[in-house]
Protein backbone atom coordinates (compact mmCIF):
# COMPACT_ATOMS: atom_id res chain seq x y z
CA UNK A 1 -32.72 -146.93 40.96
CA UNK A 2 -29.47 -145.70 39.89
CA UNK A 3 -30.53 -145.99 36.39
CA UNK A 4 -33.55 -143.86 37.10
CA UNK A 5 -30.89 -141.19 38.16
CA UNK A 6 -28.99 -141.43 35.13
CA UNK A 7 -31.85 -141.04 32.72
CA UNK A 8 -32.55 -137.76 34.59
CA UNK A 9 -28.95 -136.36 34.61
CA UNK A 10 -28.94 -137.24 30.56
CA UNK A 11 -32.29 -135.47 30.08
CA UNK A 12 -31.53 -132.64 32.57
CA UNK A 13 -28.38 -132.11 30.41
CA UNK A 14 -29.79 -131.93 27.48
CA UNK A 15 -32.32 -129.66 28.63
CA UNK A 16 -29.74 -127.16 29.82
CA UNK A 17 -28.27 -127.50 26.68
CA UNK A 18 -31.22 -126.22 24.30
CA UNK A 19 -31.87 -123.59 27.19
CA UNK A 20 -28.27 -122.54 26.56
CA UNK A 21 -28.85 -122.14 23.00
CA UNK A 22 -32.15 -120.65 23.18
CA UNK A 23 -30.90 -117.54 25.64
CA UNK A 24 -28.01 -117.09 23.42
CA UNK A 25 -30.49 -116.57 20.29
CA UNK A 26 -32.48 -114.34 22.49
CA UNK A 27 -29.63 -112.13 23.64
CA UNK A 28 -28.93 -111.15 20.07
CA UNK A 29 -32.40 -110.82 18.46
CA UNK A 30 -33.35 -109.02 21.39
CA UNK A 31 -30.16 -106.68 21.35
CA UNK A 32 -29.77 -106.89 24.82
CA UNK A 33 -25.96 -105.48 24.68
CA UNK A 34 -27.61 -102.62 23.64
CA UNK A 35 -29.87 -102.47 26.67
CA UNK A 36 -26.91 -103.39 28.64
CA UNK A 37 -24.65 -100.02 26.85
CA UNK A 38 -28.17 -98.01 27.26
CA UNK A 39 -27.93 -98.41 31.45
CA UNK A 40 -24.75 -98.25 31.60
CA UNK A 41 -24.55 -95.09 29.84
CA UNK A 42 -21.88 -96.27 27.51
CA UNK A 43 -24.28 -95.37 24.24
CA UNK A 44 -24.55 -91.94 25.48
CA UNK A 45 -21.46 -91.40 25.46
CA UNK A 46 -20.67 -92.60 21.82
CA UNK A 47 -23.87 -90.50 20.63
CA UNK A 48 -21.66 -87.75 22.65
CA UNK A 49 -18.63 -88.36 20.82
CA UNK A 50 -20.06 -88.63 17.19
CA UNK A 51 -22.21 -85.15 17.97
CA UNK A 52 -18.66 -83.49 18.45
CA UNK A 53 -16.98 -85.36 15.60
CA UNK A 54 -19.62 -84.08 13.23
CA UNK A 55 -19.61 -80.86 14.50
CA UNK A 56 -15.88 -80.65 14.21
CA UNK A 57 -15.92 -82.20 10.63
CA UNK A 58 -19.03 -79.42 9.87
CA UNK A 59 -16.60 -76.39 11.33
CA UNK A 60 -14.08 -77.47 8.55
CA UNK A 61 -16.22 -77.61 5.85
CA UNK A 62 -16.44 -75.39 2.67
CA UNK A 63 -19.87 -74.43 1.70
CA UNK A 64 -20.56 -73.47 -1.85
CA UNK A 65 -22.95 -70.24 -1.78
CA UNK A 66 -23.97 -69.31 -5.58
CA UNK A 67 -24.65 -66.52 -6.24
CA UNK A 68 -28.40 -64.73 -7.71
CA UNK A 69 -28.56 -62.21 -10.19
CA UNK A 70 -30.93 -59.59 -8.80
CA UNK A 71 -31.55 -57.90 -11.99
CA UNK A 72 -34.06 -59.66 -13.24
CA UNK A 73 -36.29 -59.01 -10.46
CA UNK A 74 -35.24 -55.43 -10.65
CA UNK A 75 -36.15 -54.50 -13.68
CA UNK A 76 -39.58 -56.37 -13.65
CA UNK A 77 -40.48 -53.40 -10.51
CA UNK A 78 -39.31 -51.01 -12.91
CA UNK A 79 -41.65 -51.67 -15.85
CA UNK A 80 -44.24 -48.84 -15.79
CA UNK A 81 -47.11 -50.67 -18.04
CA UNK A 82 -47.71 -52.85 -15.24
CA UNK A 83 -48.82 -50.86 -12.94
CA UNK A 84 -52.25 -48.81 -13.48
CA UNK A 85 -53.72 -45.46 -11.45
CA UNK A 86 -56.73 -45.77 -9.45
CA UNK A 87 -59.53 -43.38 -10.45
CA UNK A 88 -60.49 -40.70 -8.26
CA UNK A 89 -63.84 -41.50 -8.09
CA UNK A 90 -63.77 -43.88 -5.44
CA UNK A 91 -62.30 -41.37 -2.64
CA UNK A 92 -62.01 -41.98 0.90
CA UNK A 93 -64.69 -40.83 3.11
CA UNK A 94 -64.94 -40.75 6.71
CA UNK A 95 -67.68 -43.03 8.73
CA UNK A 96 -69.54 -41.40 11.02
CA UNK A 97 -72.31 -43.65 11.78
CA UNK A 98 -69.52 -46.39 13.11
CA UNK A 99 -66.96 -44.13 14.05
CA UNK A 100 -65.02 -44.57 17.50
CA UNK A 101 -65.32 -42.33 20.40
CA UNK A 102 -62.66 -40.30 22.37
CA UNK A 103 -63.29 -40.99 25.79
CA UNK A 104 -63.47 -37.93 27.80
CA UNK A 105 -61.62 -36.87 31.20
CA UNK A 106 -64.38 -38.52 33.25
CA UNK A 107 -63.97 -42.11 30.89
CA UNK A 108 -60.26 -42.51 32.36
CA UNK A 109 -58.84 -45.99 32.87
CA UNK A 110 -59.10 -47.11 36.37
CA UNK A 111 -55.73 -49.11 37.25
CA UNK A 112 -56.22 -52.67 39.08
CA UNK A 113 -54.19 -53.72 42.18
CA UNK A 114 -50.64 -55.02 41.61
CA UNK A 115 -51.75 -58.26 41.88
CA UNK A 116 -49.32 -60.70 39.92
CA UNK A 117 -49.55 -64.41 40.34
CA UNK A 118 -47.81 -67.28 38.57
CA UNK A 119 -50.02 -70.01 38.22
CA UNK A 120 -47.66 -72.41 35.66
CA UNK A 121 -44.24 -72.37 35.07
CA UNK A 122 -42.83 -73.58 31.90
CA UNK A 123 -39.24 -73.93 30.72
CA UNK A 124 -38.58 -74.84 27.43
CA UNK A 125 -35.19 -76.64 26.21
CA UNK A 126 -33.85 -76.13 22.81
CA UNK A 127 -31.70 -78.65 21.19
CA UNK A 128 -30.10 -78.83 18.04
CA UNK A 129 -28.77 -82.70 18.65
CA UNK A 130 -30.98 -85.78 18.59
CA UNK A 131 -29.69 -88.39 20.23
CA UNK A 132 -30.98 -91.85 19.17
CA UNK A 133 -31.21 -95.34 21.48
């Protein structure tokens, strides 16, 4: 009987063994100390500081502006043969079989009741940061 135990205990440790070593793969291909810094708010708080780090580093940075020659493009507005007249044979005339009516003093708008009523209220958030899990 007692060697019944003791072919247990040996099997039960070696069980517990390749358990061990299977939840220790798992915890790293699953990247759960990332899930763990996620809860705990600990990633925030690094996305936090690298958002101000890169903002500082942006405030202190030189940006090269070139400069455009406008002149070009100025004196292509200025060339006269590219531009033709219109003839004056195709005037403007006035439509009077679909033109629009001035209402009279009798036609006035009639104003509605004051009635105002917010049915959805939307706020919108603007962002310029992404913050990655």
């Amino acid at each position: 009987m007692a060697k019944t135990y003791m072919i247990i205990s040996i099997i039960s440790f070696i069980l517990c063994g390749i358990f061990l070593l299977i939840s220790v793969t798992l915890f790293f291909v699953l990247k759960i100390n990332r899930v763990i810094d996620f809860l705990s708010g600990k990633e925030a708080k690094r996305n936090i500081e690298r958002i101000k780090n890169e903002s500082k580093e942006r405030k202190n940075e030189v940006v090269n502006v070139q400069k455009f020659d406008f002149t070009d493009i100025r004196n292509d507005f200025t060339k006269e043969d590219d531009t033709d007249r219109l003839s004056t044979e195709t005037d403007t005339t006035l439509l009077t079989e679909i033109a629009t009516t001035i209402l009279g003093d009798e036609e006035e708008t009639t104003i509605l009741g004051n009635k105002f009523e917010i049915i959805d209220e939307i706020t919108f958030v603007v962002s310029k940061h992404i913050i990655s899990i």
